[in-house]
Protein backbone atom coordinates (compact mmCIF):
# COMPACT_ATOMS: atom_id res chain seq x y z
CA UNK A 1 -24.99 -17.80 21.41
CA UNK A 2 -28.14 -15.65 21.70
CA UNK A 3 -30.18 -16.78 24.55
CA UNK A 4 -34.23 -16.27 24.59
CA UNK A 5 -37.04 -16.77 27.12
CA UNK A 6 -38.86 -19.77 25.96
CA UNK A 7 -42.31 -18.29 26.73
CA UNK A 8 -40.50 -15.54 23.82
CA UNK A 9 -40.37 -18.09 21.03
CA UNK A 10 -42.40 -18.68 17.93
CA UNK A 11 -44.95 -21.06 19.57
CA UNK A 12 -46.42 -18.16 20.56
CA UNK A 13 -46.97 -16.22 16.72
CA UNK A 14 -50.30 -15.71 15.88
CA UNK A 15 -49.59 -14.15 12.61
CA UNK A 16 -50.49 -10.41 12.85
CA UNK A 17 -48.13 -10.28 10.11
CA UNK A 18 -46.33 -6.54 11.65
CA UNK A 19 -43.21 -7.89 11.15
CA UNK A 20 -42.88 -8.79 7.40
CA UNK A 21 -44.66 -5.15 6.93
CA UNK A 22 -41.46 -3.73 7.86
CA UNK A 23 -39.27 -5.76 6.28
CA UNK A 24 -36.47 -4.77 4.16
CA UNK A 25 -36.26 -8.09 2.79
CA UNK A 26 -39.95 -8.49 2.03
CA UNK A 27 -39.88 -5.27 0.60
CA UNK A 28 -37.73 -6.45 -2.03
CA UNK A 29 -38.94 -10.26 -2.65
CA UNK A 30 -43.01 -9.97 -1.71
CA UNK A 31 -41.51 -13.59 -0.43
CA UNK A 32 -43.50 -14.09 3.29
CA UNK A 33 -40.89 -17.28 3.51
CA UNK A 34 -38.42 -14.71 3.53
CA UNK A 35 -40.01 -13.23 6.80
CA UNK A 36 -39.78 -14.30 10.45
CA UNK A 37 -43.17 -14.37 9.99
CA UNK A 38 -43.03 -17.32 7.45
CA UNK A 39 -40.21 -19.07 9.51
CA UNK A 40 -42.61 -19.15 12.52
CA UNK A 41 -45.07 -20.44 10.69
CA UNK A 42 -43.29 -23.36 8.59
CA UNK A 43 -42.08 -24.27 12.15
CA UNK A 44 -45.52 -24.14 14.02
CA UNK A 45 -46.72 -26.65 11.06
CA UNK A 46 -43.87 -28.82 10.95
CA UNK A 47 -42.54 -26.98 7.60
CA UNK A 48 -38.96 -26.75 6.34
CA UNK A 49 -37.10 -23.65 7.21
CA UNK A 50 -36.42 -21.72 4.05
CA UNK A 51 -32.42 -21.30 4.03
CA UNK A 52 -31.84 -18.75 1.08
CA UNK A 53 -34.50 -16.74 2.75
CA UNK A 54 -33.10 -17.06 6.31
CA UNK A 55 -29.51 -15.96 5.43
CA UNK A 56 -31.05 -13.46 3.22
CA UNK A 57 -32.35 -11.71 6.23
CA UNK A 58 -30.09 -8.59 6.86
CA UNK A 59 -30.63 -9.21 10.20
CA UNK A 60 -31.82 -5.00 10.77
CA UNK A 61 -33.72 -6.12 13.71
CA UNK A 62 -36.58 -3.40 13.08
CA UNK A 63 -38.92 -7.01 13.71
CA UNK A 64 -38.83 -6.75 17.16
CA UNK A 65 -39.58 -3.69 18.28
CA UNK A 66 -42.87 -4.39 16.27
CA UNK A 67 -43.82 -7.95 17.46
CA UNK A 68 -46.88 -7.45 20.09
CA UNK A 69 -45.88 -10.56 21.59
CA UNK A 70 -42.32 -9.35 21.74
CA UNK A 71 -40.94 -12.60 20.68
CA UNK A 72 -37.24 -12.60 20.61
CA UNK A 73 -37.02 -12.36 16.72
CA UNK A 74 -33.57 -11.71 16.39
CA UNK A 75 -31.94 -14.72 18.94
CA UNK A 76 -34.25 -16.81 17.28
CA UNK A 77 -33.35 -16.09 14.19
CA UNK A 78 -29.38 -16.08 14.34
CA UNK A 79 -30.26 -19.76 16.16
CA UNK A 80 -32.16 -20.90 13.25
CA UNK A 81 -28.94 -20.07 11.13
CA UNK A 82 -26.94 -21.99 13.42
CA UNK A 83 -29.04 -25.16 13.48
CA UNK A 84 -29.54 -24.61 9.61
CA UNK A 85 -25.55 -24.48 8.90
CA UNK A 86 -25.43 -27.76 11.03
CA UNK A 87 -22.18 -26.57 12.31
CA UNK A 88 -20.76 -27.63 8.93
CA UNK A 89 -18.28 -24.27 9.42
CA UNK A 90 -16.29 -23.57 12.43
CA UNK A 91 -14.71 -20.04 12.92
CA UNK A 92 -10.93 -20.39 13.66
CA UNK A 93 -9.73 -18.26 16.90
CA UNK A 94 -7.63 -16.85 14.25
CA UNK A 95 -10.91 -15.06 12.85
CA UNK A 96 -10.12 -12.71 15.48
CA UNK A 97 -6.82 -12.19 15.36
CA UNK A 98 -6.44 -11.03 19.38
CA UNK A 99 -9.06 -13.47 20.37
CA UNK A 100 -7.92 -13.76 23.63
CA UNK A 101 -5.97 -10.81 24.28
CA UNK A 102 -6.78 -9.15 27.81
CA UNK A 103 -8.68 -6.14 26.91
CA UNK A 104 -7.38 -3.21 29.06
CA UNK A 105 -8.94 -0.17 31.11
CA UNK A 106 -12.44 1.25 32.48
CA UNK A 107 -14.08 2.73 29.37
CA UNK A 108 -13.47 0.30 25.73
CA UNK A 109 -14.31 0.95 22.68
CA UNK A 110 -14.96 -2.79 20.31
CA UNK A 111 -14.25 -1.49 16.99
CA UNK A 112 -15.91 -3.63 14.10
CA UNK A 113 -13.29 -5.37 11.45
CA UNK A 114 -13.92 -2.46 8.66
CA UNK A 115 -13.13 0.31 11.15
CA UNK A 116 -9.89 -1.53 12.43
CA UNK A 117 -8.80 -1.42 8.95
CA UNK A 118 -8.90 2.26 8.46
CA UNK A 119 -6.41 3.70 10.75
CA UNK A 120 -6.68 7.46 10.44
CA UNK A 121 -10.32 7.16 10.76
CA UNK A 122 -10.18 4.88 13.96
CA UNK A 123 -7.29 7.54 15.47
CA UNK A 124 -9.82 10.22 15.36
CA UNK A 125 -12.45 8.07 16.31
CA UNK A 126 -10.64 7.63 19.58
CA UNK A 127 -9.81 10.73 20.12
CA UNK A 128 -12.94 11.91 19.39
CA UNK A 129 -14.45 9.62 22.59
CA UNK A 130 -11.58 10.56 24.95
CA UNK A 131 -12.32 14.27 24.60
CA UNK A 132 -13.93 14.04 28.33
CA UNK A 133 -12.97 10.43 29.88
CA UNK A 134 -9.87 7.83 28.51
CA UNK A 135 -11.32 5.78 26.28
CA UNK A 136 -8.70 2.72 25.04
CA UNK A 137 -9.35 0.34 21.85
CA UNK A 138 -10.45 -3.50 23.33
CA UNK A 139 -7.47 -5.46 21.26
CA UNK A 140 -10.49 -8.42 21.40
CA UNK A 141 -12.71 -6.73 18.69
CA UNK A 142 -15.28 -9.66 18.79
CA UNK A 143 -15.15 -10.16 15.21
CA UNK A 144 -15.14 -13.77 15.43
CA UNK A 145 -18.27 -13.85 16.98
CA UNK A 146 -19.59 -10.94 15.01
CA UNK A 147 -18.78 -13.43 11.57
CA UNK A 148 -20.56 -16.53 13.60
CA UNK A 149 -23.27 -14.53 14.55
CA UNK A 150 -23.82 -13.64 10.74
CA UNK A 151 -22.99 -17.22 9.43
CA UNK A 152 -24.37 -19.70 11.89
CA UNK A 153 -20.14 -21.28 12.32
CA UNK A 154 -19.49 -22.91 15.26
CA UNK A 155 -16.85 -21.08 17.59
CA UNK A 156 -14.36 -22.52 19.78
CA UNK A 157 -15.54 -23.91 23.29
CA UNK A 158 -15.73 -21.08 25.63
CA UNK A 159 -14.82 -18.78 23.32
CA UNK A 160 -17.45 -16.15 24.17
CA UNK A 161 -17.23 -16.73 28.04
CA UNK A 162 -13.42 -15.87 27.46
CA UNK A 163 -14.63 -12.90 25.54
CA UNK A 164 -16.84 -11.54 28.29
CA UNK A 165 -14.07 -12.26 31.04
CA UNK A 166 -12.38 -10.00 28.91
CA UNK A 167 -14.21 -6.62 29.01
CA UNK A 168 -16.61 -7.09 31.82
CA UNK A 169 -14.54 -5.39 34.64
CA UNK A 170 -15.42 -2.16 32.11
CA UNK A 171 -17.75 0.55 33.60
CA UNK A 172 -18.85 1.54 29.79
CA UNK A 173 -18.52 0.24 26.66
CA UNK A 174 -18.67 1.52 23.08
CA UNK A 175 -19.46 -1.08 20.38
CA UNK A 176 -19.61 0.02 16.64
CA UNK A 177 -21.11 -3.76 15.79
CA UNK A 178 -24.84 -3.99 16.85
CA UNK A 179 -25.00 -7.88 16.58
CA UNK A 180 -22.17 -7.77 18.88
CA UNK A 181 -24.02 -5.40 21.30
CA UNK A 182 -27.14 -7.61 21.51
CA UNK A 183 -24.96 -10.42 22.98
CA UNK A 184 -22.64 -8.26 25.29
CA UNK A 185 -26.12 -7.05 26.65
CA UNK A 186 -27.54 -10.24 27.35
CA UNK A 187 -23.86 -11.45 29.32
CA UNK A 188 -23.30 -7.89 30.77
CA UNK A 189 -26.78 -6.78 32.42
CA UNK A 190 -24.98 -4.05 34.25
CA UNK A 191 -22.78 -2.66 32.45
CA UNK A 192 -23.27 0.65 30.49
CA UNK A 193 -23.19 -0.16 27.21
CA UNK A 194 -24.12 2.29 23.47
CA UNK A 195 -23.12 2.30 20.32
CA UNK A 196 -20.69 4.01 18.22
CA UNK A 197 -23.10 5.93 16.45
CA UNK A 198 -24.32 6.94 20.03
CA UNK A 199 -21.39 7.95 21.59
CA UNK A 200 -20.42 10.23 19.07
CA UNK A 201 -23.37 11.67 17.79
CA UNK A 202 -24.02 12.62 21.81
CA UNK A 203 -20.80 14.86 21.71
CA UNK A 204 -21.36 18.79 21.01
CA UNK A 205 -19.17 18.89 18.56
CA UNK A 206 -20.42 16.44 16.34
CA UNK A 207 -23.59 17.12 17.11
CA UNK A 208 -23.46 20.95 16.00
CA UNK A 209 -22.10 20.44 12.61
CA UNK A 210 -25.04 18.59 11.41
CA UNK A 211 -27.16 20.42 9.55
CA UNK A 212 -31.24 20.64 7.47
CA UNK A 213 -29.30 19.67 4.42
CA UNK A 214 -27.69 16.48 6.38
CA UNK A 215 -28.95 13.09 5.94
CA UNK A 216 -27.87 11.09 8.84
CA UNK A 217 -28.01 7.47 8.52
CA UNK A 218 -28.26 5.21 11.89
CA UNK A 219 -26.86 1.59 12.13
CA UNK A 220 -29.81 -0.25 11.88
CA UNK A 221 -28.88 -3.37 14.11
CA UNK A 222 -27.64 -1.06 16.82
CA UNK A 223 -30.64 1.02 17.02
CA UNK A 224 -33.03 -1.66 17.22
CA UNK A 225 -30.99 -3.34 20.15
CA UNK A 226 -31.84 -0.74 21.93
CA UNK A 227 -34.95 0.49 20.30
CA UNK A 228 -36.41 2.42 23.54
CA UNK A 229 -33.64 4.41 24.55
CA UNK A 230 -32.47 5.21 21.01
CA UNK A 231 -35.85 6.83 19.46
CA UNK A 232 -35.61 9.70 22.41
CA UNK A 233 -32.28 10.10 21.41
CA UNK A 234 -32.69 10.60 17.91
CA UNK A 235 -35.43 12.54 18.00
CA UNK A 236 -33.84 14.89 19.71
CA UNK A 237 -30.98 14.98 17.00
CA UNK A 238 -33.50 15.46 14.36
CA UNK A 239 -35.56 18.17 16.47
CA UNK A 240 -32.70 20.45 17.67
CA UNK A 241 -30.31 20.10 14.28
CA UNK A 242 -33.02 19.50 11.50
CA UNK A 243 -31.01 16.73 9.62
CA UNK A 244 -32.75 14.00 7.78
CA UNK A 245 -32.94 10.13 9.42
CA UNK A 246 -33.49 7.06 7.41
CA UNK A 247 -36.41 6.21 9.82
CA UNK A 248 -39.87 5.21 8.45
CA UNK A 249 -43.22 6.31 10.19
CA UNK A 250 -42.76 3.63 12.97
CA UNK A 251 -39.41 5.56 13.77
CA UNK A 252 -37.67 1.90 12.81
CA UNK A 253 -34.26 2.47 11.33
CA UNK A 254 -34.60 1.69 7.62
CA UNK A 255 -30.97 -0.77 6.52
CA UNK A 256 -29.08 0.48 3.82
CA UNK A 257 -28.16 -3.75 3.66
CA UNK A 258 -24.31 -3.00 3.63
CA UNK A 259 -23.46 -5.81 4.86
CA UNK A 260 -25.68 -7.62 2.00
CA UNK A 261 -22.92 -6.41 -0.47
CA UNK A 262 -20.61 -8.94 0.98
CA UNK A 263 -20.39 -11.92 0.15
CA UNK A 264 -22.34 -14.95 2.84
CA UNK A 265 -21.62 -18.29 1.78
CA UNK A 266 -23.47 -21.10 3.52
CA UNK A 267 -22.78 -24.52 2.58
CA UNK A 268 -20.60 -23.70 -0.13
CA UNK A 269 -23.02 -21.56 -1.69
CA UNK A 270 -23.86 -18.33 -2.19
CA UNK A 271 -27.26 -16.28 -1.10
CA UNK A 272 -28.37 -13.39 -2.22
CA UNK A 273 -32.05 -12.26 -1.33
CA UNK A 274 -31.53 -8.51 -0.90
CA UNK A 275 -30.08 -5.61 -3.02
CA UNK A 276 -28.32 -2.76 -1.06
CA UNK A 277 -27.95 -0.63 -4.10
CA UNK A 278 -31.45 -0.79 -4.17
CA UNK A 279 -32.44 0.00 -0.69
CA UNK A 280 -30.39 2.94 -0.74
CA UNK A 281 -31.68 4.66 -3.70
CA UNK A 282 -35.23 3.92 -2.17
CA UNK A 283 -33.93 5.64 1.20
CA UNK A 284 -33.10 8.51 -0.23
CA UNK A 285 -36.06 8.83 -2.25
CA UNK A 286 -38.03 12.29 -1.66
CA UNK A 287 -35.11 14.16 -0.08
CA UNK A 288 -33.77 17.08 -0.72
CA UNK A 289 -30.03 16.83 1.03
CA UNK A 290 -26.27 18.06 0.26
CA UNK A 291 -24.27 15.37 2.77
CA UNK A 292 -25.07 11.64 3.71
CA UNK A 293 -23.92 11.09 7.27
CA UNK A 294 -22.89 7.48 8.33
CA UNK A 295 -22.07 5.65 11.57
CA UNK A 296 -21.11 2.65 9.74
CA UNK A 297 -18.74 2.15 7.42
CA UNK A 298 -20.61 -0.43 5.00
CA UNK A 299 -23.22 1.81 5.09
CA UNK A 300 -21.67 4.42 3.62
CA UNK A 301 -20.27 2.29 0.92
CA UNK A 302 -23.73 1.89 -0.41
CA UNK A 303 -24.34 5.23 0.04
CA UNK A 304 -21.37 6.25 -1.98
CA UNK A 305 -22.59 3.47 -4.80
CA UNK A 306 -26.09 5.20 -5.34
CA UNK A 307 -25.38 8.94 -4.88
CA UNK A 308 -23.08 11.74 -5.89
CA UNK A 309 -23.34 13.32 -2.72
CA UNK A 310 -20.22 13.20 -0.24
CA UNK A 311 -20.66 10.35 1.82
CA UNK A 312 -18.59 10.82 5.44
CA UNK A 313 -18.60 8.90 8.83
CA UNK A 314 -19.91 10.44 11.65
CA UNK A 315 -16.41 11.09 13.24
CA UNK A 316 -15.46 13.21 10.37
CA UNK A 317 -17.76 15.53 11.06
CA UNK A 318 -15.27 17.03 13.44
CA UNK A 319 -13.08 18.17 10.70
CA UNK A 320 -15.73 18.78 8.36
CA UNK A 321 -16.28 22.58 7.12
């Protein structure tokens, strides 16, 4: 589903160990099997893959940008889950609901599934994006691949091919899912394509009502897609408004995990290896803030779970005092 170089694969580890440092995961557990670290090596030695530590991962993606060998952490890892699942689940084309559908005009935006389900907030978010340039909703979201990508199913034959006949006649496109990003930039070389958090924090008037006493919180998976282009971009957020970012010295994005709070079942069990409360209480240790920012909606429901401080998505800083 995710493709890698093979001279980009864990053959080629030789255990500096800079990826479990920044490790959510490890963080929590002190459990290197957790780690792609400990993955690569349990499969340089022959070893059993660790399974409740694999689909513990949170899948941030701040691994990568680290890795001096720049081994393709994150294809690797969603194909471990895959191989580990044994295609024992298969996603229905119903996962999608539109799977599909023909996904219309020059500039799409891919909402994610818990987005689509809040109407007033995906009207403004729209609107918001066609303030300049048209911008229509892609009625193929992805999510089916988005849930495969998480759970190592199996998806229909062709399925993503028919996906990316879908959007690819698009000049630009705006995806609020970052595992979903990662593989439309792999298919779609060419095409101009950001994230939601991005695109919106990019517009003046978002931009100008954050504020010193804002913490902004960036989609982790999203960022790290796109690691380069996104640190000189939200630098220059931080430098010119003075908000708060939940990124550590290495400017990696630190996860809040809010997609940890749902429930993953592999194999008819479940796995929990990470606590999102947990992480979000320890990202907002040491600040001093009045407003959590969030481009992600299951971000900002851990946000809401460990603070009393309003908790809004980035569009609604629009209509925000």
């Amino acid at each position: 589903m995710l493709s890698f170089s093979t001279d980009k694969n864990f053959t080629h580890c030789h255990g500096c160990g800079l990826c479990t440092l920044v490790c959510p995961v490890w963080h929590q557990t002190r459990d290197i099997g957790c780690t792609p670290h400990g993955h690569a090596k349990a499969m340089q030695f022959g070893g059993d893959i660790n399974a409740d530590g694999l689909f513990g991962c949170v899948l941030c993606g701040a691994c990568e940008p680290v890795c001096p060998e720049d081994i393709e952490l994150m294809s690797i890892m969603i194909g471990l889950r895959a191989k580990v699942a044994n295609n024992s689940q298969s996603m229905s084309r119903d996962k999608s609901g539109v799977a599909g559908s023909q996904n219309k005009g020059n500039i799409l935006l891919l909402a994610d599934e818990s987005l689509c389900q809040q109407n007033a907030l995906l009207e403004q978010t729209l609107k918001l994006l066609s303030s300049t340039t048209a911008v229509e909703q892609a009625q193929d979201n992805g999510s089916d691949i988005t849930l495969a990508l998480q759970f190592g199913t199996t998806l229909p034959a062709n399925r993503i091919d028919e996906f990316i006949d879908s959007i690819k006649h698009a000049s630009r496109l705006i995806v609020s899912n970052g595992l979903l990003k990662r593989v439309i930039q792999q298919r779609l070389p060419n095409i101009k394509i950001v994230s939601l958090g991005y695109a919106l924090s990019s517009l003046p008037g978002i931009r100008n009502k954050l504020g010193a006493n804002d913490l902004y919180i960036i989609e982790s998976q999203a960022y790290h897609a796109d690691f380069n282009s996104m640190v000189t971009h939200y630098d220059e957020l931080k430098r010119s408004r003075g908000c708060e970012l939940n990124l550590d010295l290495q400017r990696l994005a630190m996860p809040t995990g809010g997609l940890a709070h749902k429930t993953n079942q592999v194999s008819d069990k479940t796995v929990v290896c990470f606590d999102a409360s947990k992480q979000g209480q320890w990202i907002l240790q040491g600040l001093n803030i009045e407003r959590i920012v969030v481009e992600n909606i299951d971000d900002g429901i851990v946000m809401k779970n460990v603070s009393d401080k309003p908790v809004i998505h980035v569009a609604e800083l629009a209509t925000s005092e």
